[in-house]
N, C-alpha and C. Protein backbone atom coordinates (compact mmCIF):
# COMPACT_ATOMS: atom_id res chain seq x y z
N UNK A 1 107.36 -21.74 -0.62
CA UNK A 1 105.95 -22.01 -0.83
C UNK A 1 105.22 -20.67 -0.82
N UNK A 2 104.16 -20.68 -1.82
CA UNK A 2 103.58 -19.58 -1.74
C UNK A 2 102.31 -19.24 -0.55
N UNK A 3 102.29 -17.96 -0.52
CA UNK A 3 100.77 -17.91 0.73
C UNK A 3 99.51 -18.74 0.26
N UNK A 4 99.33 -18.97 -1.18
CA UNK A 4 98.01 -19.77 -1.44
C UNK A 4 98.33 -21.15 -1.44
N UNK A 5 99.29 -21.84 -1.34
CA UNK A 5 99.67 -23.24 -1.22
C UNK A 5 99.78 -23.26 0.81
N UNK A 6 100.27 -22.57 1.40
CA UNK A 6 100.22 -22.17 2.41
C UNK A 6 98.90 -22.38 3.21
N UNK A 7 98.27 -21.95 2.41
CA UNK A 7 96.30 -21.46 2.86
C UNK A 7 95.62 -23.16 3.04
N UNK A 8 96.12 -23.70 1.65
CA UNK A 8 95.47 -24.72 0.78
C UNK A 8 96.09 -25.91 2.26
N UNK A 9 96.88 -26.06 2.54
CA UNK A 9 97.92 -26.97 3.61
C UNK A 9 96.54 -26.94 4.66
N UNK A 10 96.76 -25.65 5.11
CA UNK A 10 96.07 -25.51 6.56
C UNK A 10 94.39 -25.54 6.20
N UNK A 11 94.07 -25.45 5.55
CA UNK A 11 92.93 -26.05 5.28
C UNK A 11 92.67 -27.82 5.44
N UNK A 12 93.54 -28.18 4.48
CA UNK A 12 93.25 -29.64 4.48
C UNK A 12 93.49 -30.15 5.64
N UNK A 13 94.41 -29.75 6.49
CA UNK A 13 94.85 -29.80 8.19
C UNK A 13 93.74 -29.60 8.73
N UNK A 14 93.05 -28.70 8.80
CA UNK A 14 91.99 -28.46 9.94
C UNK A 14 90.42 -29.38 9.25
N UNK A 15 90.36 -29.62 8.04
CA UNK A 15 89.37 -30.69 7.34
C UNK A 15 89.84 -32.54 8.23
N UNK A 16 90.87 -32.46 7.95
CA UNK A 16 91.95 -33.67 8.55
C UNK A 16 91.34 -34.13 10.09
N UNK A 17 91.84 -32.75 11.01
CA UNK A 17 91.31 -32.75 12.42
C UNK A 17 90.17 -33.20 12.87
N UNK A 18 89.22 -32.34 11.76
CA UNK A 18 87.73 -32.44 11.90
C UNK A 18 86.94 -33.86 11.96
N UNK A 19 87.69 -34.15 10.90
CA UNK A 19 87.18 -35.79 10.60
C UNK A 19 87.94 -36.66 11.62
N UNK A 20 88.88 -36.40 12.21
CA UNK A 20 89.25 -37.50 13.01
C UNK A 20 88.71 -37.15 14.12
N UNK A 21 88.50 -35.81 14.69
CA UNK A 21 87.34 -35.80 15.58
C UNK A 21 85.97 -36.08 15.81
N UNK A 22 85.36 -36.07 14.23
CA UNK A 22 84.12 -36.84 14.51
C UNK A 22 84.18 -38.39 14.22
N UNK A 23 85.27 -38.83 14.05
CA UNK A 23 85.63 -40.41 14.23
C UNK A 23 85.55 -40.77 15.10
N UNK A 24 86.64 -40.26 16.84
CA UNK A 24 86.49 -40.00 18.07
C UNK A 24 85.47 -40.15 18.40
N UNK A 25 84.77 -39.01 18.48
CA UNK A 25 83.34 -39.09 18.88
C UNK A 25 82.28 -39.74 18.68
N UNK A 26 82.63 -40.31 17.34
CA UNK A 26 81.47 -41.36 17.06
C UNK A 26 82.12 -43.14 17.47
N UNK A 27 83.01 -43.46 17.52
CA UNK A 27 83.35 -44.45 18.15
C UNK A 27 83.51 -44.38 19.27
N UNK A 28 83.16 -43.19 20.39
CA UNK A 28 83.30 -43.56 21.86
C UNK A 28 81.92 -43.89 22.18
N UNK A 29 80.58 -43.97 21.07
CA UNK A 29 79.66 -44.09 21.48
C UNK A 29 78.57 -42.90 21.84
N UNK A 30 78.85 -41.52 21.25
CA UNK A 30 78.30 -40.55 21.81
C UNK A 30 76.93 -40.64 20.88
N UNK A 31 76.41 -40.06 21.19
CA UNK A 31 75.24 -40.26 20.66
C UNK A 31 74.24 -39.04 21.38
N UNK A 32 73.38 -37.78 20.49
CA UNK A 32 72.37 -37.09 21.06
C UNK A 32 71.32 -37.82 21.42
N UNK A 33 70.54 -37.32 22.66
CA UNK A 33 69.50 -38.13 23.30
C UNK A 33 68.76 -38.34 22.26
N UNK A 34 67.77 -39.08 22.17
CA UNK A 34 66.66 -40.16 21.24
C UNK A 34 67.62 -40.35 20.09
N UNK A 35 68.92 -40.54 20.10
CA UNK A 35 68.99 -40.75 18.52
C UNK A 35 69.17 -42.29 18.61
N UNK A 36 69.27 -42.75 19.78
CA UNK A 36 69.05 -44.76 19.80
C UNK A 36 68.29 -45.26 19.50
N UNK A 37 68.03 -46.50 19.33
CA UNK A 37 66.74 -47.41 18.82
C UNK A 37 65.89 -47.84 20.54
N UNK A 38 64.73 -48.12 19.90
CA UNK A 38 64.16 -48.97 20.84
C UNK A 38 64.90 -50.28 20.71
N UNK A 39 64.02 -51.15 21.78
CA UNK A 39 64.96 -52.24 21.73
C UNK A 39 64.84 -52.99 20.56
N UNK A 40 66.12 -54.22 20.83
CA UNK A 40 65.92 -55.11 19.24
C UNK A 40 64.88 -55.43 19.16
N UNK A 41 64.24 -56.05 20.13
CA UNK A 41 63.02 -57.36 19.49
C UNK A 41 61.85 -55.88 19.39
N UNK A 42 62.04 -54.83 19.55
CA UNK A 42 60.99 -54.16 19.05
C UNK A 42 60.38 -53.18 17.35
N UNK A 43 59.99 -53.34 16.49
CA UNK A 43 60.29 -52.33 15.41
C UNK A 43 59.04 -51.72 14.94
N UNK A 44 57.43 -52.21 15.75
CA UNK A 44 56.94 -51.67 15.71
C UNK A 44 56.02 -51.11 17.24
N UNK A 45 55.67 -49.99 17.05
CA UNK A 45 55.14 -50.02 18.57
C UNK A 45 53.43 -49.15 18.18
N UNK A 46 52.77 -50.03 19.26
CA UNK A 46 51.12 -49.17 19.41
C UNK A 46 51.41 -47.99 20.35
N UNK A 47 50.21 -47.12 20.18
CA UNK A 47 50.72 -46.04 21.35
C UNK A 47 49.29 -46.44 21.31
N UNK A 48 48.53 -46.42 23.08
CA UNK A 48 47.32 -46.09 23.12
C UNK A 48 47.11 -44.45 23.69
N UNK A 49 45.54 -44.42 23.69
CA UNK A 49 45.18 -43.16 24.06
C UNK A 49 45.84 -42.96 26.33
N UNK A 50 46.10 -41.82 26.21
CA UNK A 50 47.12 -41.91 27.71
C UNK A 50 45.60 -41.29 28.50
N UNK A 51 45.43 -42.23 29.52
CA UNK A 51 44.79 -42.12 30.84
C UNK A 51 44.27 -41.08 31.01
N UNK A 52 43.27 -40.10 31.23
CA UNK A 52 43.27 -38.83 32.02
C UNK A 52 42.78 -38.73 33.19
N UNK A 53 43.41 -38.62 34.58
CA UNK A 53 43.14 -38.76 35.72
C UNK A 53 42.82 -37.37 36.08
N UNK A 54 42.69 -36.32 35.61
CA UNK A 54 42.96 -35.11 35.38
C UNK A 54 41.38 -34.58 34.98
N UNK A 55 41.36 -33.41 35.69
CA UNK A 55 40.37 -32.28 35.59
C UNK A 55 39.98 -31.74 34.00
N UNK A 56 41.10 -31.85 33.56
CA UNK A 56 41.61 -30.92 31.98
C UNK A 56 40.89 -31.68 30.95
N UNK A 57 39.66 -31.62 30.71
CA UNK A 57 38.88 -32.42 29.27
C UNK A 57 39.60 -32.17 28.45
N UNK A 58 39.96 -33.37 27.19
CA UNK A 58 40.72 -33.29 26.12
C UNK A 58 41.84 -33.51 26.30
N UNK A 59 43.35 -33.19 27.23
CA UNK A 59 44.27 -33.31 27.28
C UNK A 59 44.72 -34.60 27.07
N UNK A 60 44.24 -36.01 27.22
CA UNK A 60 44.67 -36.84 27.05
C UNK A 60 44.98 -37.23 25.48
N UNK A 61 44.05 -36.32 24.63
CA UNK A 61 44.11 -36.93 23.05
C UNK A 61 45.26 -35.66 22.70
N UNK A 62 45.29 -34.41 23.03
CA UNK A 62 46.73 -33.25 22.98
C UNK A 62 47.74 -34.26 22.99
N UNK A 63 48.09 -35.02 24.20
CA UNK A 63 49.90 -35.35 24.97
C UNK A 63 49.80 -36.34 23.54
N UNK A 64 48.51 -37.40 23.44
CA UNK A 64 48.78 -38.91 22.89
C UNK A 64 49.49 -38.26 21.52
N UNK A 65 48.68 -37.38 21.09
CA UNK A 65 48.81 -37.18 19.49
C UNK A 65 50.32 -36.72 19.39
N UNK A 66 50.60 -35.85 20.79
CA UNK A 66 51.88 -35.18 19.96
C UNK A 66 53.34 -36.29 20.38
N UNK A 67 52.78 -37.54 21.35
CA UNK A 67 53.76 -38.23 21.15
C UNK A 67 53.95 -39.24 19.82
N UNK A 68 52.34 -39.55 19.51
CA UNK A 68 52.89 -40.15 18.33
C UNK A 68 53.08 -39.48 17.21
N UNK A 69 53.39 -38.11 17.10
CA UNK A 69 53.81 -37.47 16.11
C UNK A 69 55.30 -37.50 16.55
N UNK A 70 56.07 -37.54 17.39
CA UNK A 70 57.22 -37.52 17.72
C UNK A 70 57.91 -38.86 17.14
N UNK A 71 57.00 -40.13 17.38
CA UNK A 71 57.54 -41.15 17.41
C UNK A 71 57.17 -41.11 15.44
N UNK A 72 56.88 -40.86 15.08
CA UNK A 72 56.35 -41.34 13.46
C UNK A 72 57.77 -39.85 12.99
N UNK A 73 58.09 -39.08 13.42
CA UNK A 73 58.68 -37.87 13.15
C UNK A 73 60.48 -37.83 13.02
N UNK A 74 60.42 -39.73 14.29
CA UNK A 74 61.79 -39.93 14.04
C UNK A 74 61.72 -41.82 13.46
N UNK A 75 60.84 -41.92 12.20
CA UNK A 75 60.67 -42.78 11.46
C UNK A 75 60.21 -44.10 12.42
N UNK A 76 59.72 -44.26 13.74
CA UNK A 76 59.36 -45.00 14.18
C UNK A 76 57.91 -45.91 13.71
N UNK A 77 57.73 -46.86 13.29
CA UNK A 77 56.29 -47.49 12.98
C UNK A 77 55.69 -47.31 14.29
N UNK A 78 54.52 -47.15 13.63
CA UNK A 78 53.03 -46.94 14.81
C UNK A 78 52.44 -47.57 14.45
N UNK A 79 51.32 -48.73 15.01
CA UNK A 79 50.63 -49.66 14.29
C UNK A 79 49.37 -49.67 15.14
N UNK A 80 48.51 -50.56 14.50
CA UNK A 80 47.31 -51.50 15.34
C UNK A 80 48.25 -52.52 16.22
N UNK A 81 47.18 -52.70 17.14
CA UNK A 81 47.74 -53.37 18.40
C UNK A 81 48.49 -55.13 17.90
N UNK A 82 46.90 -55.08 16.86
CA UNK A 82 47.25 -56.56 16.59
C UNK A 82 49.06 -57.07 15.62
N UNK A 83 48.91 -55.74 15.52
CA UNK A 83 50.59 -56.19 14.32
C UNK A 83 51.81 -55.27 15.31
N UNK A 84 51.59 -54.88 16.93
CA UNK A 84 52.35 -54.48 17.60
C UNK A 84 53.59 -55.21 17.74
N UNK A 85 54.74 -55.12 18.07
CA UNK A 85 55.44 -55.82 18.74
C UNK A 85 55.65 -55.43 20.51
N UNK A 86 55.23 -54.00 20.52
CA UNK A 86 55.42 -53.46 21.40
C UNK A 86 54.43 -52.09 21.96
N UNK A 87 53.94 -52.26 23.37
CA UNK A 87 52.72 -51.50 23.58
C UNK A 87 52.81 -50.46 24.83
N UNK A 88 52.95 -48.89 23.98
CA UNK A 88 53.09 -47.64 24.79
C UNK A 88 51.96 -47.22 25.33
N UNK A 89 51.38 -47.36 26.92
CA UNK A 89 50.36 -46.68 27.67
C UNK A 89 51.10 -45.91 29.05
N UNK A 90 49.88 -44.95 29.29
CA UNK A 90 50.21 -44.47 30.27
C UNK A 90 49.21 -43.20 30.85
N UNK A 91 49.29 -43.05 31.69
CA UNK A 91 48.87 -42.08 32.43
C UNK A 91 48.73 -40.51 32.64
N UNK A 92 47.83 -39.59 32.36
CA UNK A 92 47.96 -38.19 33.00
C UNK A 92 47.67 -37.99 34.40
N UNK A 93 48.82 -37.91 34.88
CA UNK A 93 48.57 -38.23 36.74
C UNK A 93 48.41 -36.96 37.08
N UNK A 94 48.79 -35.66 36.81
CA UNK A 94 47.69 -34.32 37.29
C UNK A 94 48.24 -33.32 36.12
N UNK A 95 47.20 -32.42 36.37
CA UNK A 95 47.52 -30.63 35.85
C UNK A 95 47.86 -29.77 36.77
N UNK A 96 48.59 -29.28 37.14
CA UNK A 96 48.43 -28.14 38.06
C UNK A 96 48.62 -26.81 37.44
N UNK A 97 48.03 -25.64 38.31
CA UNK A 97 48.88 -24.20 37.77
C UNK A 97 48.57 -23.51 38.65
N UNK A 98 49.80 -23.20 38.87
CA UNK A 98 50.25 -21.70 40.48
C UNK A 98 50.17 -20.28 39.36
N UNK A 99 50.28 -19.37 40.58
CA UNK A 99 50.53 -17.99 40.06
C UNK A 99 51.86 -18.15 40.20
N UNK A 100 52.97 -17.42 39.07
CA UNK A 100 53.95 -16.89 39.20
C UNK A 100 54.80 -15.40 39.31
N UNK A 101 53.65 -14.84 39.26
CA UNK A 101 53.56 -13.27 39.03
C UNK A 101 52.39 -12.52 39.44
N UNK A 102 52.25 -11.64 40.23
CA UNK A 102 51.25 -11.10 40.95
C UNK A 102 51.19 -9.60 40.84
N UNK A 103 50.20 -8.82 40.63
CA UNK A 103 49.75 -7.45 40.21
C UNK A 103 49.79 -7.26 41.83
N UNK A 104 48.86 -7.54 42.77
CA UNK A 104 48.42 -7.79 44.13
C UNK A 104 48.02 -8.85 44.43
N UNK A 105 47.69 -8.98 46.06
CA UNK A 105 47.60 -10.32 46.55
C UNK A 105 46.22 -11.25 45.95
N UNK A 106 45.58 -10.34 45.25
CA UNK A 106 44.68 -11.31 44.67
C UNK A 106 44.58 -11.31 43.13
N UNK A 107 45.52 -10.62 42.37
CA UNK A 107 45.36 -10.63 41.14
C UNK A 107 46.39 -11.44 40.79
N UNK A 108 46.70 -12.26 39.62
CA UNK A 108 48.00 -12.63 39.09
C UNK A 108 47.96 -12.12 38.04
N UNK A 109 49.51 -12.01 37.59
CA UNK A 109 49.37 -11.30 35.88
C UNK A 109 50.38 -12.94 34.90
N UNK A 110 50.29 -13.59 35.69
CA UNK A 110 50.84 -14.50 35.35
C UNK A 110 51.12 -15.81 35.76
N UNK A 111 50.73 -17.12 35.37
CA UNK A 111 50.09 -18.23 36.21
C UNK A 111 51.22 -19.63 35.38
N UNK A 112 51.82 -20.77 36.07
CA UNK A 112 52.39 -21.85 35.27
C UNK A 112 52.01 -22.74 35.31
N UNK A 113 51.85 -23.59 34.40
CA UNK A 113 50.51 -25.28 34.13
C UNK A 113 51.71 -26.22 33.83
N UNK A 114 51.72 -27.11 35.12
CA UNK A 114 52.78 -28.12 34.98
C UNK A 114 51.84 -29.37 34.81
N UNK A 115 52.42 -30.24 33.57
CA UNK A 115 51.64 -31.28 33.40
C UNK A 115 52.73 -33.04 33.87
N UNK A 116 51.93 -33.65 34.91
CA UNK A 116 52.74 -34.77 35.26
C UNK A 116 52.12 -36.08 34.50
N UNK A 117 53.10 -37.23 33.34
CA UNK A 117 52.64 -38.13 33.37
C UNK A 117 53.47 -39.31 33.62
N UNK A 118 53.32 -40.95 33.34
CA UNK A 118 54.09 -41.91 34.05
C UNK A 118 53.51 -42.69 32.76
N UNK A 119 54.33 -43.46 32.06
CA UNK A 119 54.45 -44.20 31.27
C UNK A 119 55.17 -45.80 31.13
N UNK A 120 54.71 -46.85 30.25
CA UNK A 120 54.92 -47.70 30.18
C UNK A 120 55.28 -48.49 29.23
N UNK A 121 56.37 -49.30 28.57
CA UNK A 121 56.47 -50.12 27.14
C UNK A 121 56.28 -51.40 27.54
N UNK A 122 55.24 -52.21 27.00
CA UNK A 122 55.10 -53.49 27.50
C UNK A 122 55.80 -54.66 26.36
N UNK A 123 55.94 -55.86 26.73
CA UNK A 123 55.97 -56.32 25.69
C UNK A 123 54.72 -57.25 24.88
N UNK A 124 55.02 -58.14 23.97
CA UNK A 124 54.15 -58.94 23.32
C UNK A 124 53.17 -59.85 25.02
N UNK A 125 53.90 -60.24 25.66
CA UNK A 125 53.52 -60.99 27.00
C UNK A 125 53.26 -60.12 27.69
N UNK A 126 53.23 -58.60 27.67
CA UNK A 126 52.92 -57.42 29.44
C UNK A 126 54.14 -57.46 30.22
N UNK A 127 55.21 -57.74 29.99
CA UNK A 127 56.27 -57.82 30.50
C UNK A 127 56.90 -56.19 30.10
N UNK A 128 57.09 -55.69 31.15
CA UNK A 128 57.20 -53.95 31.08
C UNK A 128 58.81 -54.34 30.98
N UNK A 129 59.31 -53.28 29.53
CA UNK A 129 60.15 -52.81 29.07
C UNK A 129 60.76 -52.15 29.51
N UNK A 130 59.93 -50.79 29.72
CA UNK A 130 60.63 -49.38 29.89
C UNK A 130 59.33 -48.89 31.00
N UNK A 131 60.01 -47.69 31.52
CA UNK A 131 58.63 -47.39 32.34
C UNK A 131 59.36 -46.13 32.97
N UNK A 132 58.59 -45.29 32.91
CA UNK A 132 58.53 -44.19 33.78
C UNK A 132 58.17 -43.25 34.15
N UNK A 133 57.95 -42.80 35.61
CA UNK A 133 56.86 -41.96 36.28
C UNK A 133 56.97 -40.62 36.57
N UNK A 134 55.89 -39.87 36.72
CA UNK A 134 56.43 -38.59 36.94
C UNK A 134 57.33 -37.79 36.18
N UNK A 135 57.06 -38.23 34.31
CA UNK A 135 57.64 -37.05 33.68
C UNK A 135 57.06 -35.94 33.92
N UNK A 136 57.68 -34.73 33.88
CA UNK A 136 56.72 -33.60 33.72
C UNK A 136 57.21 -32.26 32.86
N UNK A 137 56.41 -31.60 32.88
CA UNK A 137 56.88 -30.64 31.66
C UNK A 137 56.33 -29.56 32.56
N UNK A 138 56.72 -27.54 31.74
CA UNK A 138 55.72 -26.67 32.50
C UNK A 138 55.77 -25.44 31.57
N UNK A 139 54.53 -24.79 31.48
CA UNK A 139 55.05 -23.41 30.63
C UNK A 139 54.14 -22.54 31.31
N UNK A 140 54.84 -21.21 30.92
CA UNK A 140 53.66 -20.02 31.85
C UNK A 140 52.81 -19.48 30.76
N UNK A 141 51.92 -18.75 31.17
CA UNK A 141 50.46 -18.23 30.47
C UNK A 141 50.68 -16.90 31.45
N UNK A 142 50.17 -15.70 30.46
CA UNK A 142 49.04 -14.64 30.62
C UNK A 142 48.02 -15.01 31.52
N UNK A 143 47.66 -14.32 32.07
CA UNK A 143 46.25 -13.95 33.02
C UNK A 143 45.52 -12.92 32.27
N UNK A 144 44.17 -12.99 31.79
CA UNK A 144 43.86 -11.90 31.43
C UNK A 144 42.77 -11.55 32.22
N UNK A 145 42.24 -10.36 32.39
CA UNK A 145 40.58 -10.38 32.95
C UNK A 145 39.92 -10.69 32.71
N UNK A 146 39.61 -10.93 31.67
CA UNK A 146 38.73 -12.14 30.68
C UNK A 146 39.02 -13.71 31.06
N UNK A 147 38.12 -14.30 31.73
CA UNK A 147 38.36 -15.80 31.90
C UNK A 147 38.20 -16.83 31.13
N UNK A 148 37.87 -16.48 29.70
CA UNK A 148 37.87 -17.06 28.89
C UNK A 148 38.71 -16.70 28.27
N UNK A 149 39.49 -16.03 27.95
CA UNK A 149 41.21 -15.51 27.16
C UNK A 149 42.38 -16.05 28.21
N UNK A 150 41.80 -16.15 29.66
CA UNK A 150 43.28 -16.89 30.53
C UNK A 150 42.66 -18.16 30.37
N UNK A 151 41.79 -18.91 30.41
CA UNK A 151 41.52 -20.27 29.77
C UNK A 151 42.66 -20.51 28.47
N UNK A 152 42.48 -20.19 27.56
CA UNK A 152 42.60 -20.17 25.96
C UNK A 152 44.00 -20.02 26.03
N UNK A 153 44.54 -18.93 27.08
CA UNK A 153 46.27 -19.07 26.68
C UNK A 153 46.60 -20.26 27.80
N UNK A 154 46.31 -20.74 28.73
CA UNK A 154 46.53 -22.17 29.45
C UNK A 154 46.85 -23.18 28.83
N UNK A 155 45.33 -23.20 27.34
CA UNK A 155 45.39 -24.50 26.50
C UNK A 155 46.16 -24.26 25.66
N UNK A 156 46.74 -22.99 25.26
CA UNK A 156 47.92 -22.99 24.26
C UNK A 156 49.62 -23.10 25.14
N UNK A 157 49.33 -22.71 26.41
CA UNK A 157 50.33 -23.17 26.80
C UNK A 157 50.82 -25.21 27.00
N UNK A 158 49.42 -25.34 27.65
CA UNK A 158 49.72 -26.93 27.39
C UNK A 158 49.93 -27.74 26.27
N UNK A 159 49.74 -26.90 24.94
CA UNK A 159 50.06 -27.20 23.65
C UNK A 159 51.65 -27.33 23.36
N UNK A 160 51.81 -26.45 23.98
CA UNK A 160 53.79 -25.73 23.75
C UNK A 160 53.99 -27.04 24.90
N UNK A 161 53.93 -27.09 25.81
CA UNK A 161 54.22 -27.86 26.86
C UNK A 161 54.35 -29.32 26.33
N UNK A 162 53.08 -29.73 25.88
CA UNK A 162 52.91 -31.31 25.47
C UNK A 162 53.83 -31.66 24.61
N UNK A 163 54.32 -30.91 23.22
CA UNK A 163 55.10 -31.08 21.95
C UNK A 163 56.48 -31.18 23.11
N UNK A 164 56.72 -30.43 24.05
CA UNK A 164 58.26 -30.29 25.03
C UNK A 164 58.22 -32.16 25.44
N UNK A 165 57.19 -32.33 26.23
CA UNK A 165 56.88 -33.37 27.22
C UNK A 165 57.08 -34.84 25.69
N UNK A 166 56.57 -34.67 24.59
CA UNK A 166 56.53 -35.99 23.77
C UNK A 166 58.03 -36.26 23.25
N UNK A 167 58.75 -34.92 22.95
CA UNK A 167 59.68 -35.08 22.94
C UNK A 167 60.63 -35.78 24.10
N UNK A 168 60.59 -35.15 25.00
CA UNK A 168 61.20 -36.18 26.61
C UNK A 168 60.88 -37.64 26.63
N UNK A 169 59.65 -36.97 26.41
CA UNK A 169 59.18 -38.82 26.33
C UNK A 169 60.37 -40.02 25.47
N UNK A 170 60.14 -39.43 24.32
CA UNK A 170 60.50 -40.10 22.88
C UNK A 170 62.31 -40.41 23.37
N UNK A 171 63.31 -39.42 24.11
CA UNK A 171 64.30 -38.96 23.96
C UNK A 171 64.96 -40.19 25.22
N UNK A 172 64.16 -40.10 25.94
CA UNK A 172 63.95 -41.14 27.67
C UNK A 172 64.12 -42.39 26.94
N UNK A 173 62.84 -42.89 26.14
CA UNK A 173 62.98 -44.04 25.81
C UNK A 173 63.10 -44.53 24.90
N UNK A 174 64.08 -43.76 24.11
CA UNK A 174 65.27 -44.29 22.87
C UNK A 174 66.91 -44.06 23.39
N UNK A 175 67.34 -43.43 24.37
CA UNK A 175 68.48 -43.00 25.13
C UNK A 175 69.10 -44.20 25.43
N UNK A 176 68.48 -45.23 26.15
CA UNK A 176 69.72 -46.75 26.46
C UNK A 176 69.82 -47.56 25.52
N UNK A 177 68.99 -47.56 24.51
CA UNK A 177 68.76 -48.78 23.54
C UNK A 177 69.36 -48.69 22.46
């Protein structure tokens, strides 16, 4: 046999492997997080606007939007309540942000905004689906001397943060179903 019939063998061999390994793997059930369905009896879901228990004006319409961009992003229907089958609310239960980095004992050069929320899938009757509390997400920010520029990178950090947090969200409660 020649070296290019040789080549051509071990190729189709390791093509061979490949596929029976992702056979394996896909019949033991593996599956990346959110790539499951919600449940059966569900195919469309409302998201309402999420709670703000929280200091942070605005944040509640940030988290809502970027979860239902998550959920419309992995072909999920989003509807009016009235053609729901199924109804996503929930809560911003706090903001916080520590210093993580310090110039001196009273300066920081660097501060982290952890955002906690607790969520709920009800059904057609209020009969809770899915539920859960105390997700949370966190990203760090700049300090600047300007308190309106360490404002501004906070809200861009809770931006980066929220898109992290809708994803968890989305990933949580498509994972058993």
């Amino acid at each position: 046999m020649n070296r290019k019939g040789a080549v051509l063998i071990k190729f189709r061999l390791l093509i061979q492997i490949t596929a029976l390994a992702g056979l394996l793997l896909y019949s033991c059930g593996y599956r990346f997080a959110g790539s499951g369905e919600l449940p059966s009896s569900v195919n469309k879901v409302s998201i309402s606007v999420l709670e703000n228990k929280t200091a942070e004006s605005g944040i509640e319409n940030i988290m809502t939007n970027d979860i239902i961009y998550e959920f419309t992003r992995h072909g999920k229907i989003i509807t009016k309540k009235d053609d729901a089958d199924a109804f996503l609310s929930g809560v911003i239960d706090s903001v916080t942000d520590v210093g993580i980095s310090r110039q001196s004992a009273i300066t920081s050069l660097q501060r982290q905004v952890t955002v906690f929320i607790s969520l709920k899938l009800k059904d057609r009757n209020g009969n809770i689906i899915w539920s859960e509390s105390n997700l949370s997400d966190y990203q760090a920010f700049d300090v600047f001397p300007d308190k309106i520029a360490t404002e501004n990178a906070m809200h861009k950090a809770i931006d980066v943060l929220s898109k992290r947090l809708a994803e968890k969200v989305y990933n949580k409660l498509t994972i058993n179903f």
